[in-house]
PDB file of N, CA and C in Angstrom:
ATOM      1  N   UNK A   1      70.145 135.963 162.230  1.00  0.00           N
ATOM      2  CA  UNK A   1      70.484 134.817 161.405  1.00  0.00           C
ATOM      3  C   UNK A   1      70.449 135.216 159.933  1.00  0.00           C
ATOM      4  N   UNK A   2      71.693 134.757 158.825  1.00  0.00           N
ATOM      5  CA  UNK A   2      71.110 134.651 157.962  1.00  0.00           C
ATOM      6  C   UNK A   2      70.760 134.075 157.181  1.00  0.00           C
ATOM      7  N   UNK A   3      70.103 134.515 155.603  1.00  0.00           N
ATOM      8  CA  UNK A   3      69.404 133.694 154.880  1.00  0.00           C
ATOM      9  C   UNK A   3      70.546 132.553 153.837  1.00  0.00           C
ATOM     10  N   UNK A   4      70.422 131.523 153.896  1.00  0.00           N
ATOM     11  CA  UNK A   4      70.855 130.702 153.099  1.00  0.00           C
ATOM     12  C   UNK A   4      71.820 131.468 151.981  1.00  0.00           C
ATOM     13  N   UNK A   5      70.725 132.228 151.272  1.00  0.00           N
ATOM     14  CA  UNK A   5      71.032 132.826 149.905  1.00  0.00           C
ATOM     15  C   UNK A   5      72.177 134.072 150.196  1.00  0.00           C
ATOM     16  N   UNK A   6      72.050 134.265 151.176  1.00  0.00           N
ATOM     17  CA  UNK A   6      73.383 135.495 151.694  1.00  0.00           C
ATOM     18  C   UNK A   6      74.621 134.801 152.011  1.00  0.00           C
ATOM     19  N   UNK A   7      74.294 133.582 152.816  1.00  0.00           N
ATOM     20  CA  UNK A   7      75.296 132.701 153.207  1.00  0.00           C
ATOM     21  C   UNK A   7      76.332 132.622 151.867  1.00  0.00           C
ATOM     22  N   UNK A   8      75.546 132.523 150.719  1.00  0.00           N
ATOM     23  CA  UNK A   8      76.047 131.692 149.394  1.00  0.00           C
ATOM     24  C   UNK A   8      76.939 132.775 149.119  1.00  0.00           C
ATOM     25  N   UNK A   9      75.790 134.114 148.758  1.00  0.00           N
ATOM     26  CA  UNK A   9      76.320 135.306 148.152  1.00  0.00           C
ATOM     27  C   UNK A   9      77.818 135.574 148.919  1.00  0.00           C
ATOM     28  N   UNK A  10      77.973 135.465 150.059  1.00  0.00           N
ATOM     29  CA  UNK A  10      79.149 136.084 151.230  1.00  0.00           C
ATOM     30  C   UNK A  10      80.141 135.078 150.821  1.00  0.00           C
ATOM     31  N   UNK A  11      80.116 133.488 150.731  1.00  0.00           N
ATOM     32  CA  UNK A  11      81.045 132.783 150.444  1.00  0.00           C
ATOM     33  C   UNK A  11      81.487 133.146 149.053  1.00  0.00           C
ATOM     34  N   UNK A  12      80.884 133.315 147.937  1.00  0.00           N
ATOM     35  CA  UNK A  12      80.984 133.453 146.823  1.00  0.00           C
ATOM     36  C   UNK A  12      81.886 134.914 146.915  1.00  0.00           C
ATOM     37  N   UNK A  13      81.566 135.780 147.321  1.00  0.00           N
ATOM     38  CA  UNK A  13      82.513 137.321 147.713  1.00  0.00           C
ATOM     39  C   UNK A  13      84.005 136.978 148.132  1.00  0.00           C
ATOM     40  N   UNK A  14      83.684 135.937 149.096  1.00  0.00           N
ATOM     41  CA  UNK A  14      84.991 135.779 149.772  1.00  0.00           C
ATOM     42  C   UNK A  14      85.989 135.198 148.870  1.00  0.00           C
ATOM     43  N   UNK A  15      85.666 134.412 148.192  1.00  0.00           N
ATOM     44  CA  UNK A  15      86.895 133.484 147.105  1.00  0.00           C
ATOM     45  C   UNK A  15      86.794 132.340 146.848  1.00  0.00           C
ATOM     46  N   UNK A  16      87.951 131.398 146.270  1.00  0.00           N
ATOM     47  CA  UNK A  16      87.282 129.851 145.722  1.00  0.00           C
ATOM     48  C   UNK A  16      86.985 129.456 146.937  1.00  0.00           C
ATOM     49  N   UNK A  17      88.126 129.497 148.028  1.00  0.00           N
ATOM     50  CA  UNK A  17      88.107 128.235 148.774  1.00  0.00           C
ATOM     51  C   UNK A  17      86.701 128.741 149.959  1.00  0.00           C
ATOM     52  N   UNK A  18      86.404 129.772 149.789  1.00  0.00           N
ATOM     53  CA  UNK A  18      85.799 129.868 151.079  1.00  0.00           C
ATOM     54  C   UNK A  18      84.453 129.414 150.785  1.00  0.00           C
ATOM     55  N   UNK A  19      83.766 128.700 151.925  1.00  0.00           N
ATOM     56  CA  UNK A  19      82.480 127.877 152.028  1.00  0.00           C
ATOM     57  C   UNK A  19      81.501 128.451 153.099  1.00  0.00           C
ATOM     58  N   UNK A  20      80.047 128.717 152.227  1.00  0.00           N
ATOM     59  CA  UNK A  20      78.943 129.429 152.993  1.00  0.00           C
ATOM     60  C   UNK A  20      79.009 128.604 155.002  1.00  0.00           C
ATOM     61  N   UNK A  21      78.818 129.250 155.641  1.00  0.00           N
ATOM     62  CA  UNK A  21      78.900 128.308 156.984  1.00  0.00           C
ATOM     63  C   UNK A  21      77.805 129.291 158.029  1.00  0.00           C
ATOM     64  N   UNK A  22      77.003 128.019 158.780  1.00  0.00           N
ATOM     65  CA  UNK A  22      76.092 128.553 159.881  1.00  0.00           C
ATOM     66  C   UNK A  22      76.510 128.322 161.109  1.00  0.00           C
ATOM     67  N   UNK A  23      76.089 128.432 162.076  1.00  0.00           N
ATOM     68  CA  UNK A  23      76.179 128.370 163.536  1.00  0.00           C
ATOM     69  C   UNK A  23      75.427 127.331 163.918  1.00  0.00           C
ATOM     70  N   UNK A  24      75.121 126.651 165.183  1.00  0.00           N
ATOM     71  CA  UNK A  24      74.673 125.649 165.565  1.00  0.00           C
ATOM     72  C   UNK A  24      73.167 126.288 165.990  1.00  0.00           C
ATOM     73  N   UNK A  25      72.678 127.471 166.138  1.00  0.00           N
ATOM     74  CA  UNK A  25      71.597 127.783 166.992  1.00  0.00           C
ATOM     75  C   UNK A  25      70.865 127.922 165.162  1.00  0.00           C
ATOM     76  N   UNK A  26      71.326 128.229 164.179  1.00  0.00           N
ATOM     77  CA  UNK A  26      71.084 127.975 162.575  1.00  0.00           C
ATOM     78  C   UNK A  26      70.545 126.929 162.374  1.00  0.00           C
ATOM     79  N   UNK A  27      71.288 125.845 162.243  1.00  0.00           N
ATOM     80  CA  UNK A  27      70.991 124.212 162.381  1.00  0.00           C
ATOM     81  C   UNK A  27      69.764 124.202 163.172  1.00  0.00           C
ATOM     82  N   UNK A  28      69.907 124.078 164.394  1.00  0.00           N
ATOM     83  CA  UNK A  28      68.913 123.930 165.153  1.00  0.00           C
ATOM     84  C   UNK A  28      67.298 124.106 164.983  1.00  0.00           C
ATOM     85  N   UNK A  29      67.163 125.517 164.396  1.00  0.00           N
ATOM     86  CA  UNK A  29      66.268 125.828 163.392  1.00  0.00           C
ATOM     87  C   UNK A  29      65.727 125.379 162.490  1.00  0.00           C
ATOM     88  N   UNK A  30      66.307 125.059 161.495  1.00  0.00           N
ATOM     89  CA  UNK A  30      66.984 124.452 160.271  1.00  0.00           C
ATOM     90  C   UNK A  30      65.904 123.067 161.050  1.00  0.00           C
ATOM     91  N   UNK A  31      66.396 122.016 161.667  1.00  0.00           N
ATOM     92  CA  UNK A  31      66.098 120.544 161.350  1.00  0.00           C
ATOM     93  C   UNK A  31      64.839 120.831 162.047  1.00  0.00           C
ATOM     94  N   UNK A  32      64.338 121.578 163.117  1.00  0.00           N
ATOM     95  CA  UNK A  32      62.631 121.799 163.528  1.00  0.00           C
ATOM     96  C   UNK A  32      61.609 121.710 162.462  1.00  0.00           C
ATOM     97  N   UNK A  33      61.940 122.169 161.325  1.00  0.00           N
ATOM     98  CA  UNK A  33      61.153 122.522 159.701  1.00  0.00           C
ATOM     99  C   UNK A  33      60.858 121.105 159.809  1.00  0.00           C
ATOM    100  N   UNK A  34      59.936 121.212 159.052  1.00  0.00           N
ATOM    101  CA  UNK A  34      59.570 119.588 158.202  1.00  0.00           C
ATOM    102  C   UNK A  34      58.521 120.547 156.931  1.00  0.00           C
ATOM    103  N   UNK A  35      59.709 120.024 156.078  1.00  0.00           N
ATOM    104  CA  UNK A  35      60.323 118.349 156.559  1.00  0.00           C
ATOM    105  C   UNK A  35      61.947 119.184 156.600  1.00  0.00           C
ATOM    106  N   UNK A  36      62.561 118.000 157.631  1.00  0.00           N
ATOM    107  CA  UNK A  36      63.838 118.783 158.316  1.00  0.00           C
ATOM    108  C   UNK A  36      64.886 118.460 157.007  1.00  0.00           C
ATOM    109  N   UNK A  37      65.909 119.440 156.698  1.00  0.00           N
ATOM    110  CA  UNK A  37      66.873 119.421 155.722  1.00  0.00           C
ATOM    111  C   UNK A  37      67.859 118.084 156.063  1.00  0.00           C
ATOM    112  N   UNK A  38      68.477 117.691 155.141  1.00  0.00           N
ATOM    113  CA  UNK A  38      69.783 116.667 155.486  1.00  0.00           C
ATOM    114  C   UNK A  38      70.585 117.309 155.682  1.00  0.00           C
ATOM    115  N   UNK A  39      71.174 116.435 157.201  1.00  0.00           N
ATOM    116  CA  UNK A  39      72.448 116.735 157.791  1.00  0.00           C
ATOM    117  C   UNK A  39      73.341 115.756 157.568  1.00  0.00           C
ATOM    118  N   UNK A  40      74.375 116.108 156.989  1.00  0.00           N
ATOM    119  CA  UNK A  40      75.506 115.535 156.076  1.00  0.00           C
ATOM    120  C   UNK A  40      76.973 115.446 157.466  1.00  0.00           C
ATOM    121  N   UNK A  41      77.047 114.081 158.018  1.00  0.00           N
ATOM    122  CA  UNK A  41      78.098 113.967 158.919  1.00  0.00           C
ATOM    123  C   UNK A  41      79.125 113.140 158.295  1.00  0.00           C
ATOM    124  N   UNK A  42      80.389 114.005 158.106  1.00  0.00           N
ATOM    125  CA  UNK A  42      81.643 113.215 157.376  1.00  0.00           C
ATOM    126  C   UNK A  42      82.716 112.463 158.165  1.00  0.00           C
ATOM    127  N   UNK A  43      82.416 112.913 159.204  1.00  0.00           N
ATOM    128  CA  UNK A  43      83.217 112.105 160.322  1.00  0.00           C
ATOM    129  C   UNK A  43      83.295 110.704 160.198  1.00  0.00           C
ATOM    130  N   UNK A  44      84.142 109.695 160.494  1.00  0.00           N
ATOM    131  CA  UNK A  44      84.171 108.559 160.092  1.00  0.00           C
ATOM    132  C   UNK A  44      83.561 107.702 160.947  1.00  0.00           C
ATOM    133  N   UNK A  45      82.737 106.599 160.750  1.00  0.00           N
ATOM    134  CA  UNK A  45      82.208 105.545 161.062  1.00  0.00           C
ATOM    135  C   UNK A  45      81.922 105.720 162.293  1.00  0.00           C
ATOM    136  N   UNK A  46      83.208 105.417 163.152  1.00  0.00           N
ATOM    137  CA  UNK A  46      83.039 105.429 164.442  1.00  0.00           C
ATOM    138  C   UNK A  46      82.955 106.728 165.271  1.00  0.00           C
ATOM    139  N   UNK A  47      83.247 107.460 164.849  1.00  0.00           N
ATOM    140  CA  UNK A  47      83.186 108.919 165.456  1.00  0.00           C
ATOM    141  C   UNK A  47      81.671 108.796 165.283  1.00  0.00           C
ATOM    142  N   UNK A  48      80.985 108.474 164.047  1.00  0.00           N
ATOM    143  CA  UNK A  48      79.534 109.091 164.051  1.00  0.00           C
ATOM    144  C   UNK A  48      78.748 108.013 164.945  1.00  0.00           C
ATOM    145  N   UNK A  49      79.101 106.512 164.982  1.00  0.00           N
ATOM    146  CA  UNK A  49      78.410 105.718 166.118  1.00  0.00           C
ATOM    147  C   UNK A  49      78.517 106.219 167.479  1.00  0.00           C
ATOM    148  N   UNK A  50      79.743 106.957 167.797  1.00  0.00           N
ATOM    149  CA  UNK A  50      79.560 107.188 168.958  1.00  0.00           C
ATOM    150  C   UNK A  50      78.387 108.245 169.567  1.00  0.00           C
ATOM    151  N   UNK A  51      77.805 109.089 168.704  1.00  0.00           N
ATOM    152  CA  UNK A  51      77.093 110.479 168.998  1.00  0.00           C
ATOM    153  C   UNK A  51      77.091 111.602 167.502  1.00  0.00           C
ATOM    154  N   UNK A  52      75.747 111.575 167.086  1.00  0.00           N
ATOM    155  CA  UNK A  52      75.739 112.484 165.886  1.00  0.00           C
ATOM    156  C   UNK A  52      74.467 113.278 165.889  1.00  0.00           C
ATOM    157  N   UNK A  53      74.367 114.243 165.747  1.00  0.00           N
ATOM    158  CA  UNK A  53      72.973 115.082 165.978  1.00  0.00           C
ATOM    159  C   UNK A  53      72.051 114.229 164.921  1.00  0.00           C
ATOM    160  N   UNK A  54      71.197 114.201 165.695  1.00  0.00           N
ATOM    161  CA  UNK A  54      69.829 113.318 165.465  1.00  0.00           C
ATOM    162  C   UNK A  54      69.026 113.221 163.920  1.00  0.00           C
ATOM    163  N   UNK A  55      69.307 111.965 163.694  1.00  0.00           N
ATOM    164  CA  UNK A  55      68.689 112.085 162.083  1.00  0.00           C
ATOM    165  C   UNK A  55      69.850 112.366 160.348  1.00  0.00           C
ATOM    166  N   UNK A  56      70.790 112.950 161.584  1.00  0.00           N
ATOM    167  CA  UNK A  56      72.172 112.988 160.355  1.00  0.00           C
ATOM    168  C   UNK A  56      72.493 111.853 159.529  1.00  0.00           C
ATOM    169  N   UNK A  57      73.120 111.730 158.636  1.00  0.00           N
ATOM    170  CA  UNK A  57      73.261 110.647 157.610  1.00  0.00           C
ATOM    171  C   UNK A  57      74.712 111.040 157.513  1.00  0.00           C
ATOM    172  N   UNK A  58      75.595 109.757 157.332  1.00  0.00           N
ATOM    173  CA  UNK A  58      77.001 109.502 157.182  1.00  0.00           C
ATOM    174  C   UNK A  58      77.178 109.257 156.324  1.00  0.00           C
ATOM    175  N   UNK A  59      78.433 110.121 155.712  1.00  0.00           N
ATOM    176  CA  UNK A  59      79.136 109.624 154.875  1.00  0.00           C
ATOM    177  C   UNK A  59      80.583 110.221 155.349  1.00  0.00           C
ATOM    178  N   UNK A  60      81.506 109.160 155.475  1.00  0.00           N
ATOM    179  CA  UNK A  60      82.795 110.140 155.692  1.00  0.00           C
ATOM    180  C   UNK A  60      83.740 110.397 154.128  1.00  0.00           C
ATOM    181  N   UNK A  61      84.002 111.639 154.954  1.00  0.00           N
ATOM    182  CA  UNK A  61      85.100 112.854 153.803  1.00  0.00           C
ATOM    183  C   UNK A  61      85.724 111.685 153.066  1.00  0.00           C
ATOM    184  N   UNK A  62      86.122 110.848 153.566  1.00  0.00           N
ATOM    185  CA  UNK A  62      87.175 110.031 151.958  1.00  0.00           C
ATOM    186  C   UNK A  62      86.377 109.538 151.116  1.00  0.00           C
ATOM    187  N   UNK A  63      84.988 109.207 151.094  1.00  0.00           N
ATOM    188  CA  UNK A  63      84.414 108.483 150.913  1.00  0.00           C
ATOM    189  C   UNK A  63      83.377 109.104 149.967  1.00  0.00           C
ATOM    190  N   UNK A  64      83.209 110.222 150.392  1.00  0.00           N
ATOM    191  CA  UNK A  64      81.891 111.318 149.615  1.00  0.00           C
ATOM    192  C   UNK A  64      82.621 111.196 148.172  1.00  0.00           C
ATOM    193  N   UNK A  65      83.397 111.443 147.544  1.00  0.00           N
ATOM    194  CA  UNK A  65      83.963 112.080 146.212  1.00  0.00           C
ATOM    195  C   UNK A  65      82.880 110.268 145.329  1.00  0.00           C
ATOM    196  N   UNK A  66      83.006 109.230 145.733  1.00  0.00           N
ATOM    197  CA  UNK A  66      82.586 107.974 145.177  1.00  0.00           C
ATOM    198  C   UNK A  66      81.271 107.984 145.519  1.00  0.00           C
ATOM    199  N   UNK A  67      80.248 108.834 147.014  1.00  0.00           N
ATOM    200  CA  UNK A  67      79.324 108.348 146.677  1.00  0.00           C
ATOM    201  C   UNK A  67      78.061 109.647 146.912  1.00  0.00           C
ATOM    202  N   UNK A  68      78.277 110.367 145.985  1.00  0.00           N
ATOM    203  CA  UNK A  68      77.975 111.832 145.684  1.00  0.00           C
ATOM    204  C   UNK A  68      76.751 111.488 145.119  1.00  0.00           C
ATOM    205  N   UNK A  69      76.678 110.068 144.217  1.00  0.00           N
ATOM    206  CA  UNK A  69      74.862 109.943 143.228  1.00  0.00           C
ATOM    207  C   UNK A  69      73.891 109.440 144.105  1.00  0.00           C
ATOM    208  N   UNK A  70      74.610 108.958 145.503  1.00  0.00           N
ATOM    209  CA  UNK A  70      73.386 108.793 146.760  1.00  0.00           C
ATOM    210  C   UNK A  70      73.039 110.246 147.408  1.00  0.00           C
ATOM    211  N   UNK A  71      73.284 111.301 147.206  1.00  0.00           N
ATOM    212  CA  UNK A  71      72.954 112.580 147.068  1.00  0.00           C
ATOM    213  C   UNK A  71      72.309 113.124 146.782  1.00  0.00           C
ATOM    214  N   UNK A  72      72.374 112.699 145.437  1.00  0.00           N
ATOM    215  CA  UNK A  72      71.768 113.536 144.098  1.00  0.00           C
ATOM    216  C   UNK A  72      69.924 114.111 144.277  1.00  0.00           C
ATOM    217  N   UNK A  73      69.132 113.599 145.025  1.00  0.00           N
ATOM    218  CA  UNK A  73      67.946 113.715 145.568  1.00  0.00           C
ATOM    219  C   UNK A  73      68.009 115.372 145.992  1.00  0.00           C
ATOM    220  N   UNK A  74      69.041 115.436 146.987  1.00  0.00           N
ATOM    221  CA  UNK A  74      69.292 116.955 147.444  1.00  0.00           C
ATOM    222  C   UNK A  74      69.862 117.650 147.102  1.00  0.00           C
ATOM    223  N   UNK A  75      70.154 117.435 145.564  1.00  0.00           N
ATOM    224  CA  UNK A  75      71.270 118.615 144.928  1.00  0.00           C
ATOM    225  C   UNK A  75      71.099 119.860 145.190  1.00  0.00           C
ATOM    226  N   UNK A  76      69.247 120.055 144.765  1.00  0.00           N
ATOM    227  CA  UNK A  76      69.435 121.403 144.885  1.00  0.00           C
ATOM    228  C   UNK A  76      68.612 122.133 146.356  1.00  0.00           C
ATOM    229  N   UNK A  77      68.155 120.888 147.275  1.00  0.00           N
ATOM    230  CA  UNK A  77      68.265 122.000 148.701  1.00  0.00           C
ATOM    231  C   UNK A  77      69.324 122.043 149.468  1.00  0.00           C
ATOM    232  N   UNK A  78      68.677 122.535 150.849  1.00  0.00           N
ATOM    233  CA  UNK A  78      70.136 123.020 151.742  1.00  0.00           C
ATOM    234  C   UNK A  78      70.854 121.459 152.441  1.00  0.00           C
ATOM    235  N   UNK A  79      72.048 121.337 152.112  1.00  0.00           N
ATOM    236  CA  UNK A  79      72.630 120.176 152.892  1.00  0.00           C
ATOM    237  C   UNK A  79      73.429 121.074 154.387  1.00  0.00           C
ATOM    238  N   UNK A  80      73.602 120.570 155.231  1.00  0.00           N
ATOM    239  CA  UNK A  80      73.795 121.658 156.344  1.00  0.00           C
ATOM    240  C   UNK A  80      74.991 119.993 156.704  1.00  0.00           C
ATOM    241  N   UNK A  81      76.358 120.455 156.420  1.00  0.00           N
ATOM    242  CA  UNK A  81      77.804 119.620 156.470  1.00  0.00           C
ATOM    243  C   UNK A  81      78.635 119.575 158.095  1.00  0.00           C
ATOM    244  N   UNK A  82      78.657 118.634 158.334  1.00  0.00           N
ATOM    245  CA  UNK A  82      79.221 118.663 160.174  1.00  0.00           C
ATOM    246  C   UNK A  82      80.239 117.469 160.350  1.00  0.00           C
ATOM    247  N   UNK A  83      80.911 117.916 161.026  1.00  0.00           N
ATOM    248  CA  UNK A  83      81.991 117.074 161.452  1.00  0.00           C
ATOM    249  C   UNK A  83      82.089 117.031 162.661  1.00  0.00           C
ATOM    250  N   UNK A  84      83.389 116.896 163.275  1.00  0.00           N
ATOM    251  CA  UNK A  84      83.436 117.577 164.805  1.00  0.00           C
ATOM    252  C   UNK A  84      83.911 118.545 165.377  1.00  0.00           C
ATOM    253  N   UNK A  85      84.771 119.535 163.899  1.00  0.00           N
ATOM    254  CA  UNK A  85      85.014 120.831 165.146  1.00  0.00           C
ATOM    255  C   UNK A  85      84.710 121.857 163.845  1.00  0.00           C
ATOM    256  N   UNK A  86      84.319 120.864 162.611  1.00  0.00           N
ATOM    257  CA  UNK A  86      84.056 122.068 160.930  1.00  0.00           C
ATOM    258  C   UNK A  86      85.340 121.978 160.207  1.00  0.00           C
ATOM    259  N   UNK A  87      86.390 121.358 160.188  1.00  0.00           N
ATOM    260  CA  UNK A  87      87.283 121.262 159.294  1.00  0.00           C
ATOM    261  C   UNK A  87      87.040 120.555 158.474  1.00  0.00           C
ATOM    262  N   UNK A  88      87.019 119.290 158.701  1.00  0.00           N
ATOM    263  CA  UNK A  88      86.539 118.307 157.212  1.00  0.00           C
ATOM    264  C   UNK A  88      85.297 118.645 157.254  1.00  0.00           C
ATOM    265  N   UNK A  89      84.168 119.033 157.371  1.00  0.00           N
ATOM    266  CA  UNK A  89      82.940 119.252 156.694  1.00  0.00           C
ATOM    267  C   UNK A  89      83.026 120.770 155.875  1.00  0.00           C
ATOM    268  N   UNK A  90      84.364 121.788 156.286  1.00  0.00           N
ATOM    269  CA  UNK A  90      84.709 122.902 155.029  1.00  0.00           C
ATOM    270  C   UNK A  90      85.068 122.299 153.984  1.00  0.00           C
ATOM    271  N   UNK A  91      85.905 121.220 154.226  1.00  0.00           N
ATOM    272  CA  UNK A  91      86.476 120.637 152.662  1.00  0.00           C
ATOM    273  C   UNK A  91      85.011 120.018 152.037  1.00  0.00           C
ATOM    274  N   UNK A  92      84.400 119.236 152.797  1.00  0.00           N
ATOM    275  CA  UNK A  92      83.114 118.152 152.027  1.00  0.00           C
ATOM    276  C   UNK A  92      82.493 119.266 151.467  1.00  0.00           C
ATOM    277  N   UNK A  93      82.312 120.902 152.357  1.00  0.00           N
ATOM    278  CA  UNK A  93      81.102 121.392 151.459  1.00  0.00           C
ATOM    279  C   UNK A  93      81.746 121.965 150.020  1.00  0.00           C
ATOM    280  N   UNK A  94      82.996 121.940 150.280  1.00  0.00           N
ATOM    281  CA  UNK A  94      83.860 122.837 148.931  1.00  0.00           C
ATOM    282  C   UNK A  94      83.368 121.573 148.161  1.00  0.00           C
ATOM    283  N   UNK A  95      83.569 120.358 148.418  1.00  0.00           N
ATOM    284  CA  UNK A  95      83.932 119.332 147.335  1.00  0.00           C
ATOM    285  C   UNK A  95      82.170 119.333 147.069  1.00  0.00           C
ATOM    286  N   UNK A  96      81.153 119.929 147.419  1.00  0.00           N
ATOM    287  CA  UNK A  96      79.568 119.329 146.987  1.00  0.00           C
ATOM    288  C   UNK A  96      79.382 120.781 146.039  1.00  0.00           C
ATOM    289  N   UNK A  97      79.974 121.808 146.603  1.00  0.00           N
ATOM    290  CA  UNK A  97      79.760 123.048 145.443  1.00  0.00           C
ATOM    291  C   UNK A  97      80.300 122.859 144.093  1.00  0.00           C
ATOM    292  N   UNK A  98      81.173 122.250 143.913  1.00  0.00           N
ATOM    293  CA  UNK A  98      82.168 121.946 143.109  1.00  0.00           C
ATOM    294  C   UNK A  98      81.845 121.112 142.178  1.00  0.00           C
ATOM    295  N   UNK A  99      80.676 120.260 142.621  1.00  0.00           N
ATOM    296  CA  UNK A  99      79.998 119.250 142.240  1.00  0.00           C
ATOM    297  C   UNK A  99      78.467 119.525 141.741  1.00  0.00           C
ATOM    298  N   UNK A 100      78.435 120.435 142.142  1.00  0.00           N
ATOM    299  CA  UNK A 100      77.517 121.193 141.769  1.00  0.00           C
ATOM    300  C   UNK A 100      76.446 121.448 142.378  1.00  0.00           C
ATOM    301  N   UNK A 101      76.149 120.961 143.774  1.00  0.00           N
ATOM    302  CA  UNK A 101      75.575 121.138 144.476  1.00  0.00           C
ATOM    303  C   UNK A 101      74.758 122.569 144.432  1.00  0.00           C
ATOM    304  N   UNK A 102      73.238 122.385 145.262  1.00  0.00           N
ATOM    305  CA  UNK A 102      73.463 124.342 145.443  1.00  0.00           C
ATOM    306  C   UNK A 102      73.467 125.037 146.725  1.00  0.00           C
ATOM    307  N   UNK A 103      73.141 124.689 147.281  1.00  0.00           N
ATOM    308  CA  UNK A 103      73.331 124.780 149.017  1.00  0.00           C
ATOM    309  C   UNK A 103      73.680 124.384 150.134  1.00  0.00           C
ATOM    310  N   UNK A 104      74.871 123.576 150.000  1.00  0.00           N
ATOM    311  CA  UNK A 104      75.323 122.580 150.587  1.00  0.00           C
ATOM    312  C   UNK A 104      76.502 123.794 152.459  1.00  0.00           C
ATOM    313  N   UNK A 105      75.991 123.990 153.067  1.00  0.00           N
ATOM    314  CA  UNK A 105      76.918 125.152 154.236  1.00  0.00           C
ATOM    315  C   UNK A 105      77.465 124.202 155.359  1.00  0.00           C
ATOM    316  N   UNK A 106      78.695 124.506 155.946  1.00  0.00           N
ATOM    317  CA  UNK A 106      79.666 124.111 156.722  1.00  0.00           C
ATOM    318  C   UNK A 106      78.558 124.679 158.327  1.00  0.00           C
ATOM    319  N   UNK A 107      78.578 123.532 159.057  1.00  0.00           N
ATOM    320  CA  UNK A 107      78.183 123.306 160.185  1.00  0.00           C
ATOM    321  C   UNK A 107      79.428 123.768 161.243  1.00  0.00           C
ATOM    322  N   UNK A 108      79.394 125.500 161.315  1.00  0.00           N
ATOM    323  CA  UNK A 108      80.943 125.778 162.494  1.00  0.00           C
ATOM    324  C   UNK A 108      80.692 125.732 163.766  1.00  0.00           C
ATOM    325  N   UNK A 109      82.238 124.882 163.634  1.00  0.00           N
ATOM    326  CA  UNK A 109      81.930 124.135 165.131  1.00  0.00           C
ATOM    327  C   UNK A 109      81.955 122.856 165.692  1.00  0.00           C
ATOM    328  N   UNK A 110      81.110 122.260 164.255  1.00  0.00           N
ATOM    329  CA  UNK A 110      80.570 120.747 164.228  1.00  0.00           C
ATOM    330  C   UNK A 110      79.968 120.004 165.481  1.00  0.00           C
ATOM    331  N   UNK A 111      79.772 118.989 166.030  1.00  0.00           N
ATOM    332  CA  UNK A 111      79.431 118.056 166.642  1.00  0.00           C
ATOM    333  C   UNK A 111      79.913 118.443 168.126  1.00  0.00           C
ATOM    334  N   UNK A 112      81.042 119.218 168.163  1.00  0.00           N
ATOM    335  CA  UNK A 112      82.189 119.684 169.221  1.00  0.00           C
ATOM    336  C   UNK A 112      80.960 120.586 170.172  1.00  0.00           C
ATOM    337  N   UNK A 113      80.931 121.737 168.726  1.00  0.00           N
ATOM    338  CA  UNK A 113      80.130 122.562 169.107  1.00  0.00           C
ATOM    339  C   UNK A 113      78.540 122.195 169.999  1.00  0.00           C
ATOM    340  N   UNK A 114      77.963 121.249 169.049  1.00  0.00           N
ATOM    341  CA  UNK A 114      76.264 121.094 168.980  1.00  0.00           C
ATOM    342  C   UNK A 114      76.028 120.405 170.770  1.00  0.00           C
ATOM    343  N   UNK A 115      77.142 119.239 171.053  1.00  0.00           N
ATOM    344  CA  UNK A 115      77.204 118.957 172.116  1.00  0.00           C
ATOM    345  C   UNK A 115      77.324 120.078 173.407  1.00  0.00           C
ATOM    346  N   UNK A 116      77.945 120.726 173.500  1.00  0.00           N
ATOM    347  CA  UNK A 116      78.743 121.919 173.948  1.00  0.00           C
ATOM    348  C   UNK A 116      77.549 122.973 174.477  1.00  0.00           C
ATOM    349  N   UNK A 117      76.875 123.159 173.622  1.00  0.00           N
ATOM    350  CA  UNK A 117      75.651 123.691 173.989  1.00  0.00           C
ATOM    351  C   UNK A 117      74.241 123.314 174.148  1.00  0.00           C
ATOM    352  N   UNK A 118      74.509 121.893 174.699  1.00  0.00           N
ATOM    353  CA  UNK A 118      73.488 120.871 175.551  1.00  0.00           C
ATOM    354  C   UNK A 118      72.057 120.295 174.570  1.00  0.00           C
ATOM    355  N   UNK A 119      72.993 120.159 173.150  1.00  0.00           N
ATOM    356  CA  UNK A 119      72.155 119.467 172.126  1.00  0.00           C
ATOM    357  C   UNK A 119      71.586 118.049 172.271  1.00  0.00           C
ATOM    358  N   UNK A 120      70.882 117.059 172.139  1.00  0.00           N
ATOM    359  CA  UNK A 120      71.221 115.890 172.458  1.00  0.00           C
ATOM    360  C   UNK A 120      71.961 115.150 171.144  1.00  0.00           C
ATOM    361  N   UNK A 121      72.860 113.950 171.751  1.00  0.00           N
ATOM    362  CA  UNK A 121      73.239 113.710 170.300  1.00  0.00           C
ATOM    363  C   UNK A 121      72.483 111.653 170.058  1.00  0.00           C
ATOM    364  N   UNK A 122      72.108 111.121 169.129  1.00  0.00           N
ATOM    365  CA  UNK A 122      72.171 110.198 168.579  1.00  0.00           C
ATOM    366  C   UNK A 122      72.833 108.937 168.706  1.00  0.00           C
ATOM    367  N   UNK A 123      72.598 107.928 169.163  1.00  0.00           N
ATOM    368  CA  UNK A 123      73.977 106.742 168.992  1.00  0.00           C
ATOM    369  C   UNK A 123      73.275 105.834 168.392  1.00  0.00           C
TER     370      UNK A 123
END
């Protein structure tokens, strides 16, 4: 696994658009800690009522750019970004770096994934 700070360094190597990203067995890790990091689900409304890894907080992708100062608490730890397969949570984490975020990494895979490998999920 690696460290957050490599994650950053490797995205930062790669170019603008590219965004630090973990694996689901990462995450997994990741929310055991306590206190467990925020998990940032952009999926919309109903996608996230139906099933969202446990404890995640919603906000969907159209919606983040307006409400980024309910954030602001976690600017500078790790936000760990999920959707359902990692496409819109690559764009949300571009749009939280951008913003200035400092550790904000793309969840690959998303929700698709976390299920997939017999996670439980949330309703």
């Amino acid at each position: 696994m690696k460290t957050l700070l490599a994650l950053l360094f490797q995205a930062a190597l790669a170019g603008p658009t590219a965004v630090p990203e973990v694996d689901i067995a990462t995450l997994v890790t990741a929310i055991a800690k306590d206190p467990a990091p925020l998990v940032l689900d952009v999926r919309t409304t109903g996608e996230f009522t139906a099933g969202h890894v446990p404890g995640a907080r919603n906000i969907p992708l159209g919606d983040l750019p307006a409400q980024l100062a309910k954030l602001e608490t976690s600017k500078a730890g790790p936000i760990y970004v999920i959707c359902e397969s990692g496409r819109r949570s690559a764009k949300a984490t571009r749009l939280l770096l951008d913003a200035g975020f400092m550790a904000p990494v793309n969840v690959a895979g998303g929700t698709g994934a976390w299920r997939t490998a017999g996670h439980p999920v949330e309703k």
